[in-house]
C-alpha atoms as a PDB file:
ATOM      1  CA  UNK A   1     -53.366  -6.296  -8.443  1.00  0.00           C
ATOM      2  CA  UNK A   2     -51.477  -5.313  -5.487  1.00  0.00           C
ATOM      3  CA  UNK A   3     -50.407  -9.094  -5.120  1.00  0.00           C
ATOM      4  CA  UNK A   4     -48.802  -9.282  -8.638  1.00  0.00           C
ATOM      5  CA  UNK A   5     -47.124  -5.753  -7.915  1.00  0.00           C
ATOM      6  CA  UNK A   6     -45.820  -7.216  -4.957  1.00  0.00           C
ATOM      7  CA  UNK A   7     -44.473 -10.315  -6.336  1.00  0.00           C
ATOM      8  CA  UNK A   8     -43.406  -8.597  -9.635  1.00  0.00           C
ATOM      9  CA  UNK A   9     -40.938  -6.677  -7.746  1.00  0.00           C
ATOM     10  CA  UNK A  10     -39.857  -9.858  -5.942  1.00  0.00           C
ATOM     11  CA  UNK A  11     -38.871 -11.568  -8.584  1.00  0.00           C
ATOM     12  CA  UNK A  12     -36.921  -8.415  -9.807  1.00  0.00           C
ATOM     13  CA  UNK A  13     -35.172  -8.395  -6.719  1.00  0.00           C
ATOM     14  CA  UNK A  14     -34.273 -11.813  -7.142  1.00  0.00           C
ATOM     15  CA  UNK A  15     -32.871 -11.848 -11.007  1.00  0.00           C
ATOM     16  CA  UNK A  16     -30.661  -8.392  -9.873  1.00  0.00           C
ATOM     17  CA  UNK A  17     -29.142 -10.482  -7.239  1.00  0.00           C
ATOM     18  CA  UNK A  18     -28.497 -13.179  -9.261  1.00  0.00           C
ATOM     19  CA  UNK A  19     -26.983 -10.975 -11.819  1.00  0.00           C
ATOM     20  CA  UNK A  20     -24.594  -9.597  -9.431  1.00  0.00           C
ATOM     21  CA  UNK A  21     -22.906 -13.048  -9.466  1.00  0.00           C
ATOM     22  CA  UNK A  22     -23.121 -13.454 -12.909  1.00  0.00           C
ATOM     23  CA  UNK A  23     -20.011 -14.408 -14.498  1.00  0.00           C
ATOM     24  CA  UNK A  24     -17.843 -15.271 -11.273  1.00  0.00           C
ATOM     25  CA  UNK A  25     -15.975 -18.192 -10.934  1.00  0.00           C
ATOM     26  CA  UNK A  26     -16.482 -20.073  -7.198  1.00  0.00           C
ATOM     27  CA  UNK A  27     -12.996 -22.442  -6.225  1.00  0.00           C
ATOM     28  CA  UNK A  28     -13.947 -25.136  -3.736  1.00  0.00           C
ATOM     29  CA  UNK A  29     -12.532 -22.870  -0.976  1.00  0.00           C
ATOM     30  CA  UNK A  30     -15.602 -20.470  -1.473  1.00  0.00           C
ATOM     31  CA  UNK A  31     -13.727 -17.627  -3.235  1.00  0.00           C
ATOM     32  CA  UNK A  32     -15.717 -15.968  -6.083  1.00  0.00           C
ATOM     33  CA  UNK A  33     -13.694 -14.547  -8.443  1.00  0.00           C
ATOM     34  CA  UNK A  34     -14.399 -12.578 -11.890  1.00  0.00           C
ATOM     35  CA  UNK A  35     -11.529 -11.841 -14.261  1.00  0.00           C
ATOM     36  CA  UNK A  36     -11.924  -8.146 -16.282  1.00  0.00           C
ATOM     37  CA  UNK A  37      -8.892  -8.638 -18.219  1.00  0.00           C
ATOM     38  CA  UNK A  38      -6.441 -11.992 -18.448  1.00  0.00           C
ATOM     39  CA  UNK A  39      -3.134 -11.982 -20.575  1.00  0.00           C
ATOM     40  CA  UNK A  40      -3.028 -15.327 -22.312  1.00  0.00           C
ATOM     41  CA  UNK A  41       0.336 -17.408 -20.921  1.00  0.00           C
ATOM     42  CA  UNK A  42       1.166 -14.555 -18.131  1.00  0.00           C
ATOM     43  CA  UNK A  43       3.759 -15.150 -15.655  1.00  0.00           C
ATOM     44  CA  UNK A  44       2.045 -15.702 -11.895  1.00  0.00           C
ATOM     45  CA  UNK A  45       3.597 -14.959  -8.438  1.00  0.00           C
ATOM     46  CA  UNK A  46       5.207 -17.408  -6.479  1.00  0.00           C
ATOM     47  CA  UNK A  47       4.974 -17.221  -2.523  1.00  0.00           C
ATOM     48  CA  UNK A  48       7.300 -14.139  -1.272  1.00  0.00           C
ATOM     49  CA  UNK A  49       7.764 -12.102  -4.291  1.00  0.00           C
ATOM     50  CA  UNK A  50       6.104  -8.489  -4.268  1.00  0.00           C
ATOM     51  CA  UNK A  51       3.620  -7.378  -5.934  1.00  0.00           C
ATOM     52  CA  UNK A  52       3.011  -4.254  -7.556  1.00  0.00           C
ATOM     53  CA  UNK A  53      -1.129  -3.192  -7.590  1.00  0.00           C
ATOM     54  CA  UNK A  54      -3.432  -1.087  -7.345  1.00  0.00           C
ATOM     55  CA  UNK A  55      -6.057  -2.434  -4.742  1.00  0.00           C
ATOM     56  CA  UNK A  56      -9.584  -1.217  -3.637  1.00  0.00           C
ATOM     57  CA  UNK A  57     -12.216  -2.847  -1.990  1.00  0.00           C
ATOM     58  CA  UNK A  58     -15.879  -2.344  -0.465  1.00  0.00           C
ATOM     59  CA  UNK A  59     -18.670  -3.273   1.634  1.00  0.00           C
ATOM     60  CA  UNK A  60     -21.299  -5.540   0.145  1.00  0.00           C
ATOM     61  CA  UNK A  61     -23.457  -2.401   0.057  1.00  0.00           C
ATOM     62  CA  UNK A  62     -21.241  -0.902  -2.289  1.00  0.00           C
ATOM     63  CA  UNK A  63     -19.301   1.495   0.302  1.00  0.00           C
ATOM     64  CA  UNK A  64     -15.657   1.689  -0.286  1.00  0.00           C
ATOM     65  CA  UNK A  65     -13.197   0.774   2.947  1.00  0.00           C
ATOM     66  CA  UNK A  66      -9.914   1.186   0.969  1.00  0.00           C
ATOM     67  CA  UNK A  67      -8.254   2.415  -2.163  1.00  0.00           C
ATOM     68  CA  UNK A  68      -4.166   2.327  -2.592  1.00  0.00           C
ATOM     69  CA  UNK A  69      -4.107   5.016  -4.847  1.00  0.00           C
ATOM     70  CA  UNK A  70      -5.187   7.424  -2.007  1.00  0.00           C
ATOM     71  CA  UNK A  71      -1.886   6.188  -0.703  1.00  0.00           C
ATOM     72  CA  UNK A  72       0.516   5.955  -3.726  1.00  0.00           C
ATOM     73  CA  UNK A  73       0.233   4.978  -7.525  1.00  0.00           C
ATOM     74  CA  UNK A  74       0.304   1.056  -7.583  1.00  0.00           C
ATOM     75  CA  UNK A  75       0.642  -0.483  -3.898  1.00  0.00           C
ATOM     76  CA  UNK A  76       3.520  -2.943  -2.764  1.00  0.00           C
ATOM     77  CA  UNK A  77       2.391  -6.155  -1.221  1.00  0.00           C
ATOM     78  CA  UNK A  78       3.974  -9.536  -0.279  1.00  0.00           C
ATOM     79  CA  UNK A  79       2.380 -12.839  -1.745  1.00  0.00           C
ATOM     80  CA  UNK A  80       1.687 -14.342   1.577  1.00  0.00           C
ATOM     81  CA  UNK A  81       0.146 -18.034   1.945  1.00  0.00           C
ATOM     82  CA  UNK A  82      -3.726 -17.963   2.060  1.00  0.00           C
ATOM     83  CA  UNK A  83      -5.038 -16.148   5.516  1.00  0.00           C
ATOM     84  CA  UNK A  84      -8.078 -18.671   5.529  1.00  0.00           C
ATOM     85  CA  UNK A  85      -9.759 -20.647   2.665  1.00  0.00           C
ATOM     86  CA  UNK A  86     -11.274 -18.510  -0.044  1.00  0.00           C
ATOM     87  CA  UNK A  87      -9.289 -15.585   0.861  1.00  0.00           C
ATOM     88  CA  UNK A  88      -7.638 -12.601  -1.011  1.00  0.00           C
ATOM     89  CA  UNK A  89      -4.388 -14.454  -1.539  1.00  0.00           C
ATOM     90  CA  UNK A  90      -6.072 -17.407  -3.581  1.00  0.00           C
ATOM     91  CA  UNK A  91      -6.867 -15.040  -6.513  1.00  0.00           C
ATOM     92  CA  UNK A  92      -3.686 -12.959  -6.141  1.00  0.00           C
ATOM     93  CA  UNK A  93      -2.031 -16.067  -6.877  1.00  0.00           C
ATOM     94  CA  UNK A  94      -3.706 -16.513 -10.246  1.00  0.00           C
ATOM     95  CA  UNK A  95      -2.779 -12.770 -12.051  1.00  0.00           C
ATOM     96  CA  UNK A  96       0.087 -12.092 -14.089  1.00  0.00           C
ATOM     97  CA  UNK A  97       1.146  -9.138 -14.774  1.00  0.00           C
ATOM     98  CA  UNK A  98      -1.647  -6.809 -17.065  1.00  0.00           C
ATOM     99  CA  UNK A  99      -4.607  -8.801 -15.237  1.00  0.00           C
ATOM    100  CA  UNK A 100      -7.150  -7.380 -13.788  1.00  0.00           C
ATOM    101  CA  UNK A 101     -10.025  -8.831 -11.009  1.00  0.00           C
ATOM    102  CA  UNK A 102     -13.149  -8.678  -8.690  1.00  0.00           C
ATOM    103  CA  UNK A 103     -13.144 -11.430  -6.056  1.00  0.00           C
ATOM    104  CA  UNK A 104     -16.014 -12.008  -3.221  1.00  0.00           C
ATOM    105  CA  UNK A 105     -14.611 -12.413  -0.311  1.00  0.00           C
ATOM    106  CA  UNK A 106     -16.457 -13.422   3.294  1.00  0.00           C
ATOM    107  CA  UNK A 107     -15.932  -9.935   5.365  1.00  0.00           C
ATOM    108  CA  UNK A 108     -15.283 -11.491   8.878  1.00  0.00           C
ATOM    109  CA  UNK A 109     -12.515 -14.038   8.040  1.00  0.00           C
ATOM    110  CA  UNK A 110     -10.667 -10.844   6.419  1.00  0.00           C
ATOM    111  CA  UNK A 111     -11.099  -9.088   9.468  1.00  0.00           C
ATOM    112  CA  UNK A 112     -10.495 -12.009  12.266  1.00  0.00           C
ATOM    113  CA  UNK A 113      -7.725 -13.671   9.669  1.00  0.00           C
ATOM    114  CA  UNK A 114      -6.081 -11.501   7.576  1.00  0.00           C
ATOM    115  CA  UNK A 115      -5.968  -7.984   9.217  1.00  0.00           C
ATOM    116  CA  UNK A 116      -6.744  -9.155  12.619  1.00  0.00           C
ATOM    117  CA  UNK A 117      -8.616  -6.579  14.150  1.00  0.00           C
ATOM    118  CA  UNK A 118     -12.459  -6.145  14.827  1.00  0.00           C
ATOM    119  CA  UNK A 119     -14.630  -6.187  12.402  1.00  0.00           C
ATOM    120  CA  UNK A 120     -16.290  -2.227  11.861  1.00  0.00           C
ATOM    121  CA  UNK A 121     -19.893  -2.038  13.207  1.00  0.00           C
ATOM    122  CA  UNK A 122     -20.966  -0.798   9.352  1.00  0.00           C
ATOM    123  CA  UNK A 123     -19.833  -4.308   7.843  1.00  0.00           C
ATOM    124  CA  UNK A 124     -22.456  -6.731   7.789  1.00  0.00           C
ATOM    125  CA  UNK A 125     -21.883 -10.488   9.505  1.00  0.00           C
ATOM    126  CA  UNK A 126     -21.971 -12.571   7.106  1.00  0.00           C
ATOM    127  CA  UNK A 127     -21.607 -10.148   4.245  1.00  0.00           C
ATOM    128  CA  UNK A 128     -18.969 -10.386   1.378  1.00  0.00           C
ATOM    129  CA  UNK A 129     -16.354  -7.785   0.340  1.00  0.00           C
ATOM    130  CA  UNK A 130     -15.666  -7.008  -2.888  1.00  0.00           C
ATOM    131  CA  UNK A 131     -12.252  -6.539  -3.902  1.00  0.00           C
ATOM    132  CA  UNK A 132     -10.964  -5.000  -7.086  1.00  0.00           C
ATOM    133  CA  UNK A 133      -7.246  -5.768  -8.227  1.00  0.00           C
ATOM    134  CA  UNK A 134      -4.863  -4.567 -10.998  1.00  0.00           C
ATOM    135  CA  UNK A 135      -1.560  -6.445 -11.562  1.00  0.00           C
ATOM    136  CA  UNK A 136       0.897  -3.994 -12.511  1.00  0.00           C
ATOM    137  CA  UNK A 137       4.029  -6.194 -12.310  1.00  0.00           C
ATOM    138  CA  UNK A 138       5.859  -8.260  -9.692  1.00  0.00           C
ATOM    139  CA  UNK A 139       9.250  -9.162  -8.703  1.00  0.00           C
ATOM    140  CA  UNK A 140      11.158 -11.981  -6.582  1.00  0.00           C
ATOM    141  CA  UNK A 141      12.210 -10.675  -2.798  1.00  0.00           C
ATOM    142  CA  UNK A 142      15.818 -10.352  -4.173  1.00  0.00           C
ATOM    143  CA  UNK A 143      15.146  -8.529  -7.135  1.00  0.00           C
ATOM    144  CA  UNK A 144      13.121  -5.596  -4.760  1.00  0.00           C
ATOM    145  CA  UNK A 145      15.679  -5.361  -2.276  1.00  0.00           C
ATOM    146  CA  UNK A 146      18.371  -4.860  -4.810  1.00  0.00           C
ATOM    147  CA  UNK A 147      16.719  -2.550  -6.349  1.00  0.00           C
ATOM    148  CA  UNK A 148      15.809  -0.479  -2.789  1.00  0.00           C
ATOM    149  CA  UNK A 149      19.561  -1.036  -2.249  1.00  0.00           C
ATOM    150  CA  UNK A 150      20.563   0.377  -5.408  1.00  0.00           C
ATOM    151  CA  UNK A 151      17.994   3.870  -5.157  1.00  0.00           C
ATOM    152  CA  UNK A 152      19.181   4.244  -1.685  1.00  0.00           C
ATOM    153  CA  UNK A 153      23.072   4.382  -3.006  1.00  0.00           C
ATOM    154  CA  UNK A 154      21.518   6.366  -5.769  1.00  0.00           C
ATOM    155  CA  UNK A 155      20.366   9.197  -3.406  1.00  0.00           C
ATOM    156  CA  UNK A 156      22.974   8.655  -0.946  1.00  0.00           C
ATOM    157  CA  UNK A 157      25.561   9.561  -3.908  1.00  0.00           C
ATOM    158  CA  UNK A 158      23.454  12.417  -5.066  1.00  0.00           C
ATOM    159  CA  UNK A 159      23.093  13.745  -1.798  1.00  0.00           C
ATOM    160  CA  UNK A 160      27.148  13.916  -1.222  1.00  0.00           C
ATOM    161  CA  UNK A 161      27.462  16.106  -4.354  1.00  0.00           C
ATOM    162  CA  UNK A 162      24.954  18.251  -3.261  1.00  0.00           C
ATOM    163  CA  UNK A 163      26.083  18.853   0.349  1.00  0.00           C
ATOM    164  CA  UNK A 164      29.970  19.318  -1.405  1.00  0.00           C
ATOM    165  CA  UNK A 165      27.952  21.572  -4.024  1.00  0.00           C
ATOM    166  CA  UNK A 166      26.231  23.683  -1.228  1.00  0.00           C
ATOM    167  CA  UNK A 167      29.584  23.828   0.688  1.00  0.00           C
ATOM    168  CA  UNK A 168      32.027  25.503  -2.607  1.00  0.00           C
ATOM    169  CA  UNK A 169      29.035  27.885  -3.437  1.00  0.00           C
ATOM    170  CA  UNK A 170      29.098  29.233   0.148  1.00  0.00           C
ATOM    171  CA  UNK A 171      32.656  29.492   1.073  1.00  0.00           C
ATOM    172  CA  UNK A 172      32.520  27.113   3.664  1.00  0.00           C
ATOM    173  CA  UNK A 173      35.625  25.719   4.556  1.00  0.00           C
ATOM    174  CA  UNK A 174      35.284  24.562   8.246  1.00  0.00           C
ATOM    175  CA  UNK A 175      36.428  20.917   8.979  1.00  0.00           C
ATOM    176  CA  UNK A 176      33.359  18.646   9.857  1.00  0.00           C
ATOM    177  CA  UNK A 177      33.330  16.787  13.017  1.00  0.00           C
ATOM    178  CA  UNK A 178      33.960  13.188  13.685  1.00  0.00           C
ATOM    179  CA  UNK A 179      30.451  12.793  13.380  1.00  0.00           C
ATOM    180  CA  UNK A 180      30.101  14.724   9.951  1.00  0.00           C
ATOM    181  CA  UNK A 181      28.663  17.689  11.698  1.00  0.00           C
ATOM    182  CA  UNK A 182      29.790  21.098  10.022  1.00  0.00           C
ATOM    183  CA  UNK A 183      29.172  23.763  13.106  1.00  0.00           C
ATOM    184  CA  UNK A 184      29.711  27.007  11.881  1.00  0.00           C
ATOM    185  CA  UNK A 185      30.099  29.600  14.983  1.00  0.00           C
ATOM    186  CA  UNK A 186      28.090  33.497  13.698  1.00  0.00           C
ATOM    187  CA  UNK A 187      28.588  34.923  17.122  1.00  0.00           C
ATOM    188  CA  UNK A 188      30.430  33.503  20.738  1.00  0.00           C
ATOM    189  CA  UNK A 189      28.794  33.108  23.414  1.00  0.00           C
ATOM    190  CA  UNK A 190      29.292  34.315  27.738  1.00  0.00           C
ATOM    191  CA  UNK A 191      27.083  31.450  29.212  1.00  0.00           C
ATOM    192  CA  UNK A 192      28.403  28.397  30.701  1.00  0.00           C
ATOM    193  CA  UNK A 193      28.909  25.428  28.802  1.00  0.00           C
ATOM    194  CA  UNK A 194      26.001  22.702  28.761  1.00  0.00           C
ATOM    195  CA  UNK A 195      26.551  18.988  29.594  1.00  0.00           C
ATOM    196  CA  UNK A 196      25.609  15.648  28.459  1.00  0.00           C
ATOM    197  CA  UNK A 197      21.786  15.470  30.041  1.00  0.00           C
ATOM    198  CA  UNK A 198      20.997  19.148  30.579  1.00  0.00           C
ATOM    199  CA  UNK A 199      17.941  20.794  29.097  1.00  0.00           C
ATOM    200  CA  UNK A 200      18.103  23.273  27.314  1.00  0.00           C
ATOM    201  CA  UNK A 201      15.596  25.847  25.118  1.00  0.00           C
ATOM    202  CA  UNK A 202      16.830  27.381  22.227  1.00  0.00           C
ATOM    203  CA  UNK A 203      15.968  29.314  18.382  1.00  0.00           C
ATOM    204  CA  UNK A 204      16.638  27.365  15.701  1.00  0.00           C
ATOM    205  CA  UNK A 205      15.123  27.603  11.949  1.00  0.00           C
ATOM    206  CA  UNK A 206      15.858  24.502   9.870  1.00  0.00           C
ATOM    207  CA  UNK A 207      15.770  24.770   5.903  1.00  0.00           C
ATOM    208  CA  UNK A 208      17.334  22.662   3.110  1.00  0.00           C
ATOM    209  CA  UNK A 209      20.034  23.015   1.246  1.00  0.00           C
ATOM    210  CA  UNK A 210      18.184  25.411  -1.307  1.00  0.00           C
ATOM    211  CA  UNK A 211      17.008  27.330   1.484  1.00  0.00           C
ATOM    212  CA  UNK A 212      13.415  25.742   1.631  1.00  0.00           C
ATOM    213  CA  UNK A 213      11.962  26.055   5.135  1.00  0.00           C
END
């Protein structure tokens, strides 16, 4: 009895692993991949252009290492050529925009390849990572840095009218500096004047326009 208990929950073991690959795709470079959702005729990335995701990914006993959204929204990456065959980059290659995917991926050539640094003592040899991807959207190199370009003049412009703003409200009128500097003088001073180099110590508080400290 103990015998067919024993191999009972053998073969239990065995179909639950088995199940865990269910449904994933394996390329001839070893990457197993599993799409959750695919948009018929997408658009894919070309080498270069940057990607807009959200990414997470985990140990092969389930423990997450990473999740973008800890950092930000969706996550900016570059579609780099693949690190090492079967790597991340293979299936990032495939999505379009609205997709959605797991892919299997062998834990040390991520480490030794991709983010080249040691592998931590927690992560199996020989184990897989499981990564979890969400195309958001992507755009061509140009297109990214024209738009950075064009927020940066966007707060660059917004930040003039608020620094004239600030000035009218509060009566200042002093002349800025060749450097832009606006030093407004409350009180003069006895001491001697410092030089290029010196040390000094001093009080300052530094707030924002509004005040904000």
């Amino acid at each position: 009895m103990k015998n067919i208990t024993y191999f009972t929950l053998i073969a239990i073991f065995l179909m639950s692993a088995s199940c865990k690959q269910e449904g994933f795709v394996t390329t001839e470079t070893g990457l197993q991949y599993m799409f959750h959702t695919k948009e018929k005729d997408a658009e894919t990335p070309k080498l270069g252009d940057i990607l807009n995701i959200r990414l997470t990914y985990y140990t092969a006993s389930d423990s997450m290492i990473f999740d973008s959204k800890k950092i930000q929204d969706t996550f900016l990456l570059s579609m780099e050529k693949p690190s090492f065959m079967g790597s991340v980059e293979e299936g990032l290659i495939l999505m379009g925009a609205g997709d959605s995917i797991t892919m299997l991926v062998s834990a040390d050539s991520v480490f030794d390849k991709t983010l080249k640094q040691p592998m931590p003592e927690f992560i199996e040899k020989g184990s897989k990572l499981r990564f979890h991807v969400k195309m958001f959207g992507f755009q061509t190199r140009e297109e990214y840095e024209a738009e950075m370009d064009e927020r940066a003049q966007k707060y660059i412009r917004n930040d003039k009218a608020a620094f004239q703003k600030f000035l009218v409200d509060n009566n200042i009128s002093v002349e800025p500096t060749e450097s832009g500097l606006i030093f407004i003088e409350e009180a003069p001073g006895s001491g001697i004047f410092i030089g290029a180099g010196d040390q000094v110590t001093v009080e300052y508080t530094g707030m924002f326009l509004d005040g904000t400290v």
